[in-house]
Protein backbone atom coordinates (compact mmCIF):
# COMPACT_ATOMS: atom_id res chain seq x y z
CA UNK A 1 -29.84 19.85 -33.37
CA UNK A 2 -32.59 21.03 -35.68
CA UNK A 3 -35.59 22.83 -34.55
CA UNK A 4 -37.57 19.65 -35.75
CA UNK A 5 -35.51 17.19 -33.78
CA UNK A 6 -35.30 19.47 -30.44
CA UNK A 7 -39.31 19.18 -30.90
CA UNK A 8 -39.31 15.26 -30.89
CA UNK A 9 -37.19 15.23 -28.05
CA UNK A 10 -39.45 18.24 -26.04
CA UNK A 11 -39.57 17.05 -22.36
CA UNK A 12 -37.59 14.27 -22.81
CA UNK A 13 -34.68 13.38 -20.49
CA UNK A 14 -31.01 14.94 -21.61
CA UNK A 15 -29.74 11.52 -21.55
CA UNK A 16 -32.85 10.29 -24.04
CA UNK A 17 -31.42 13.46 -26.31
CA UNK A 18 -27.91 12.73 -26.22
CA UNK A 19 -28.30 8.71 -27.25
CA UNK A 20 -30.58 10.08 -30.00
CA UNK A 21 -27.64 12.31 -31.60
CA UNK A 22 -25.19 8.99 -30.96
CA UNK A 23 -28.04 6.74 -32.89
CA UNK A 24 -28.83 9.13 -35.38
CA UNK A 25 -24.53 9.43 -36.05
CA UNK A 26 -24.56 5.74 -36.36
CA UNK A 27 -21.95 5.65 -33.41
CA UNK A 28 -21.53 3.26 -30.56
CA UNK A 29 -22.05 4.04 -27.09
CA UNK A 30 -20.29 1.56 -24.93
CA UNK A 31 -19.44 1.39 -21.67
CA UNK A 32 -15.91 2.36 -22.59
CA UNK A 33 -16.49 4.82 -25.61
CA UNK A 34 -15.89 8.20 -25.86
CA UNK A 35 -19.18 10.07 -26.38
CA UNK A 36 -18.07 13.96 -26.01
CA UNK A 37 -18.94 14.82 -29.20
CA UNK A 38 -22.11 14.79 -28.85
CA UNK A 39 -22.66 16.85 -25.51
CA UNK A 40 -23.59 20.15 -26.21
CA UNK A 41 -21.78 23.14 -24.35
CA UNK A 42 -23.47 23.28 -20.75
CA UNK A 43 -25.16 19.88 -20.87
CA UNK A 44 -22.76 18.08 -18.26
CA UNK A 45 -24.77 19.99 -15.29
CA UNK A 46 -27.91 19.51 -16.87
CA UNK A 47 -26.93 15.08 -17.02
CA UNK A 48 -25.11 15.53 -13.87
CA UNK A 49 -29.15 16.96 -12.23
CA UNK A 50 -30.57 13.52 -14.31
CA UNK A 51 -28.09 11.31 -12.44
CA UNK A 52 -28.42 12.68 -9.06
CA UNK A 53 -31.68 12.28 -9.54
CA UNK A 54 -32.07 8.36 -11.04
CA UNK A 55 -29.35 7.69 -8.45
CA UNK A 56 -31.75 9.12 -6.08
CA UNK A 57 -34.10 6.35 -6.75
CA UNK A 58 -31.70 3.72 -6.65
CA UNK A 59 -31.36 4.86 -2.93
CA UNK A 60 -34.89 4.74 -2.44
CA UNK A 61 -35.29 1.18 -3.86
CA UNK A 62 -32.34 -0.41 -1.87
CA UNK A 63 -35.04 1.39 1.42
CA UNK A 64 -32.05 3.63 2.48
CA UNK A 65 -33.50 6.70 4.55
CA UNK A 66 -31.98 9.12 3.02
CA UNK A 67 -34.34 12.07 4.62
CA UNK A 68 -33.30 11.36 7.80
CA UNK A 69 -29.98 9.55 7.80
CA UNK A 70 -27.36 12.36 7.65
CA UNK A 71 -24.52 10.13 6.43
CA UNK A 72 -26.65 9.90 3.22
CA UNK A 73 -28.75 13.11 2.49
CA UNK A 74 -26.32 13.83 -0.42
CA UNK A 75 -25.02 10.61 -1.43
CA UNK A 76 -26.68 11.09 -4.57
CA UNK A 77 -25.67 13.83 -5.65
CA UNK A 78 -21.89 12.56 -4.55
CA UNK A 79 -22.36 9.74 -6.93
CA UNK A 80 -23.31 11.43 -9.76
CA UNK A 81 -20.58 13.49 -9.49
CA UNK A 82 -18.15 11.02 -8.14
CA UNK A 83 -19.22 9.00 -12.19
CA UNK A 84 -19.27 11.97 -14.39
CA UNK A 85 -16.36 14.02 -13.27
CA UNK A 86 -13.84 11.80 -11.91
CA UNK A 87 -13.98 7.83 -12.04
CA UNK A 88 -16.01 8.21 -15.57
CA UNK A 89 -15.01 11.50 -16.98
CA UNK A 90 -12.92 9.82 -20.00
CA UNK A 91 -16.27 8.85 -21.45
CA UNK A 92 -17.59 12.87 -21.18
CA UNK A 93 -14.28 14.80 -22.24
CA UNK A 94 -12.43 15.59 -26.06
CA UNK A 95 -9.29 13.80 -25.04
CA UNK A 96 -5.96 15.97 -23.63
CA UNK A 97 -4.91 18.11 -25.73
CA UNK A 98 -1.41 16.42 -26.66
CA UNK A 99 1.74 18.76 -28.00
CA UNK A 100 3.96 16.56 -30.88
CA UNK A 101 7.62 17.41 -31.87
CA UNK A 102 9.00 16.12 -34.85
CA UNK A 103 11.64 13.61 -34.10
CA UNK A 104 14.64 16.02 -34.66
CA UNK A 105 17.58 13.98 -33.33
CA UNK A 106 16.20 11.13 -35.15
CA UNK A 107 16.28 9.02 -32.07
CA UNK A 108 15.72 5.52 -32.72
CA UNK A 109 16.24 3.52 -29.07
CA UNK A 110 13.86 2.09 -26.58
CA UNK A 111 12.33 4.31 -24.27
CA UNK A 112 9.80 3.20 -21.64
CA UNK A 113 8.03 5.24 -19.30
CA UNK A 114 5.83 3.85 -16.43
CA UNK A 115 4.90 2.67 -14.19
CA UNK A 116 2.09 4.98 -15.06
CA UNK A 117 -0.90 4.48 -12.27
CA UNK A 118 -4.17 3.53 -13.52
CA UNK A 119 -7.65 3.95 -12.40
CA UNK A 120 -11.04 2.42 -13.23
CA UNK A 121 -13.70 0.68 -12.76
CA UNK A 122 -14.74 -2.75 -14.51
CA UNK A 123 -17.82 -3.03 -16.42
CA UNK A 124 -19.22 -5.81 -14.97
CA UNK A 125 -19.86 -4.61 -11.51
CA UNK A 126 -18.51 -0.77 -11.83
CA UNK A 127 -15.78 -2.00 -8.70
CA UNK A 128 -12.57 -0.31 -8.94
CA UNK A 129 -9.67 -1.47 -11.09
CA UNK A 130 -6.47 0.03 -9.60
CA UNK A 131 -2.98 -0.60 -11.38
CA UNK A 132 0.30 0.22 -13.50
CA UNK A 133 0.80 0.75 -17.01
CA UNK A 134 4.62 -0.02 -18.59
CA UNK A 135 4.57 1.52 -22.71
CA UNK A 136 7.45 0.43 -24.51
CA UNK A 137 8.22 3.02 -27.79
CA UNK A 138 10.79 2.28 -30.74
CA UNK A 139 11.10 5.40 -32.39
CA UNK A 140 11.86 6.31 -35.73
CA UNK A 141 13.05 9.57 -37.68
CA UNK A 142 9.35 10.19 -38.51
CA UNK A 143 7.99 9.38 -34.94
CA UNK A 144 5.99 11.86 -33.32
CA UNK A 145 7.62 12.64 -29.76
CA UNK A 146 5.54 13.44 -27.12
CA UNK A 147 6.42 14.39 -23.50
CA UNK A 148 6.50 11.92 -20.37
CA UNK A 149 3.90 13.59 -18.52
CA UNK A 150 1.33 13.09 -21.57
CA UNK A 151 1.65 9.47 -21.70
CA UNK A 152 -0.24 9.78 -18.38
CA UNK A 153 -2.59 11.89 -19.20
CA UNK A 154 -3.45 9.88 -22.11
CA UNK A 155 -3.65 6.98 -19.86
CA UNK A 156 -6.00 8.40 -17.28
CA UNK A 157 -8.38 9.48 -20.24
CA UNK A 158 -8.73 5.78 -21.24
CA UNK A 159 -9.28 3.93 -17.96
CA UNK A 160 -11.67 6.95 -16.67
CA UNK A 161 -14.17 5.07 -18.63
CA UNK A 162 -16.35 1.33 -17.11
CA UNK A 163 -13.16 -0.97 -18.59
CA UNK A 164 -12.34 -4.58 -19.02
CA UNK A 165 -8.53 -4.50 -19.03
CA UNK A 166 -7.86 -6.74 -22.27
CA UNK A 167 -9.88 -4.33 -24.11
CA UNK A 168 -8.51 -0.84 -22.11
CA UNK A 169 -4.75 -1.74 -23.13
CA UNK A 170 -5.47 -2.25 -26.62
CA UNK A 171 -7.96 1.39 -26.80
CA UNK A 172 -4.50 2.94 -25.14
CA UNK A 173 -2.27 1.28 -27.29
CA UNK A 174 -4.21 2.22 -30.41
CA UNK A 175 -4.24 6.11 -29.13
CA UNK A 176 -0.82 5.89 -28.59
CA UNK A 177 0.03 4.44 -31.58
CA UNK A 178 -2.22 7.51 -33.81
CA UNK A 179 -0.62 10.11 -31.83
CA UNK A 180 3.20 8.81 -32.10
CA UNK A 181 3.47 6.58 -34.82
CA UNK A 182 6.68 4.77 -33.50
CA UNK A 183 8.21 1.65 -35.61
CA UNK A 184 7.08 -0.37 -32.13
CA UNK A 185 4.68 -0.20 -29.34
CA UNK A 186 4.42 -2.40 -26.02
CA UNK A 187 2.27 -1.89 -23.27
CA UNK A 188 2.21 -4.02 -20.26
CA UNK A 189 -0.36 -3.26 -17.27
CA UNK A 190 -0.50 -5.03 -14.75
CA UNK A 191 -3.39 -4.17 -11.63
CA UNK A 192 -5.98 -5.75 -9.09
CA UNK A 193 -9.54 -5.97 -9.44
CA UNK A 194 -12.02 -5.10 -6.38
CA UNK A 195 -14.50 -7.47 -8.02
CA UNK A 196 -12.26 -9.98 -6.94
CA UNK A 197 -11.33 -8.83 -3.68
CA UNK A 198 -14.78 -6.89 -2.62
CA UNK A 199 -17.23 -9.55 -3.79
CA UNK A 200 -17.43 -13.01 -5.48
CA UNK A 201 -14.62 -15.38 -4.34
CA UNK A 202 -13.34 -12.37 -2.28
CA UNK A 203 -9.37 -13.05 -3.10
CA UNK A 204 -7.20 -9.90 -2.79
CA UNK A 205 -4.31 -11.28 -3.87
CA UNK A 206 -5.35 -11.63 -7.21
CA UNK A 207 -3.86 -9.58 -9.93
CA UNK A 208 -4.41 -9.36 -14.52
CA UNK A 209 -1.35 -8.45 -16.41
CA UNK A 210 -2.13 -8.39 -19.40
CA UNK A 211 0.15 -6.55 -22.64
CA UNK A 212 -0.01 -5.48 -26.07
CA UNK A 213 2.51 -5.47 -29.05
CA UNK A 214 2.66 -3.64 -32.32
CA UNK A 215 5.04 -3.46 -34.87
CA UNK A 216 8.69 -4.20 -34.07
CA UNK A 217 7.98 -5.59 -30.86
CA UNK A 218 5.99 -8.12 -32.68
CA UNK A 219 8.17 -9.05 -34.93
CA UNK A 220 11.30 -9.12 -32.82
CA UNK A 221 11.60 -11.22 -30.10
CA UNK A 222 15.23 -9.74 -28.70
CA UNK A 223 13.48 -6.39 -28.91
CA UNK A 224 10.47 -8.09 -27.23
CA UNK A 225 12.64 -9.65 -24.63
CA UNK A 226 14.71 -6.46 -23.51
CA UNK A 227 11.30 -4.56 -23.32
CA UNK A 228 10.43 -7.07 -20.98
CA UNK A 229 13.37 -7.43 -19.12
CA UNK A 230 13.53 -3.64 -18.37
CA UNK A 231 10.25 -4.23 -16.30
CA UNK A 232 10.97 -3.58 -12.51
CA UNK A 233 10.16 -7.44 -10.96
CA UNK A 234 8.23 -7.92 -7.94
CA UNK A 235 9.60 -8.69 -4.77
């Protein structure tokens, strides 16, 4: 920041600063965006202090003791950290660093990995969303190849954001699709949401599945079909 912006922003809470540089970029700031780029280097204690704090408050207003009540003297603090380095930490962090081979056997057959487990939370309510992921690759000579093990990783940097599914399997697909560039892409996740089962209509049976398909997938439907197929069924 410039010396003339850090004035403006004098006193002002980190989080007031860091939606300033997002604004001032012309970026979004969604519930399920990426905003690393624009947290300075030793920022995420300094927000971590501002949450603990506001979530402090939010303890206070729901008239829970916490002064007193050793079950929640540092539930705030918990929180905080509980949102910005675990269940939210996608939203805080430069994705994984990913290693890419060139394609040097040319392989060009299916390949599926999963199921991957998923973790998030839904927007709406910030309850837990806890599932599988199936991806479905059709590579080509030029494909990028990528190991099984980062597949998940680039899956748990997705969902560790607030998520609505449709839209979390299409951000993963997309990422995937950058990093590999495969002739086809399907992704299939399937997973139950504790909105359903913790509040509301309070049915925990209830599961989304919900998929996404690019290129040859798409287009072919015996491709689309063995993809599919390959899926382990459910008792």
């Amino acid at each position: 920041m410039t010396a003339q912006t850090t004035s403006e922003h004098e006193g002002a809470p980190l989080s007031t600063v860091i939606r300033s540089r997002i604004k001032a970029a012309k970026k979004r700031f969604h519930a399920n965006d990426n905003i690393a780029d624009f947290i300075h280097e030793g920022e995420m204690e300094k927000l971590l202090l501002e949450v603990s704090e506001k979530m402090q408050g939010v303890l206070d207003s729901l008239i829970i003791d916490t002064a007193s009540d050793h079950n929640t003297a540092e539930t705030a603090k918990r929180v905080a950290k509980m949102y910005l380095q675990e269940v939210f930490k996608g939203r805080y962090v430069q994705a994984p660093p990913i290693t890419e081979f060139p394609n040097a056997e040319h392989l060009n057959e299916l390949m599926i990995v999963g199921p991957i487990t998923v973790r998030s939370a839904c927007s709406h309510h910030f309850c837990p969303i806890m599932g599988q992921v199936w991806i479905g690759v059709l590579p080509n000579e030029h494909t990028n190849v990528i190991g099984l093990s980062k597949y998940a990783r680039l899956a748990e940097w997705v969902m560790g954001r607030p998520q609505i599914q449709e839209e979390a399997v299409v951000q993963l697909a997309d990422l995937i699709q950058t990093k590999t560039q495969p002739d086809g892409l399907a992704l299939v996740m399937e997973a139950s949401h504790f909105c359903m089962g913790w509040r509301g209509v309070k049915d925990s049976e209830s599961r989304m599945i919900n998929s996404v398909m690019r290129g040859a997938f798409l287009k072919d439907p015996n491709l689309r079909r063995e993809f599919l197929s390959l899926l382990p069924k459910k008792d």
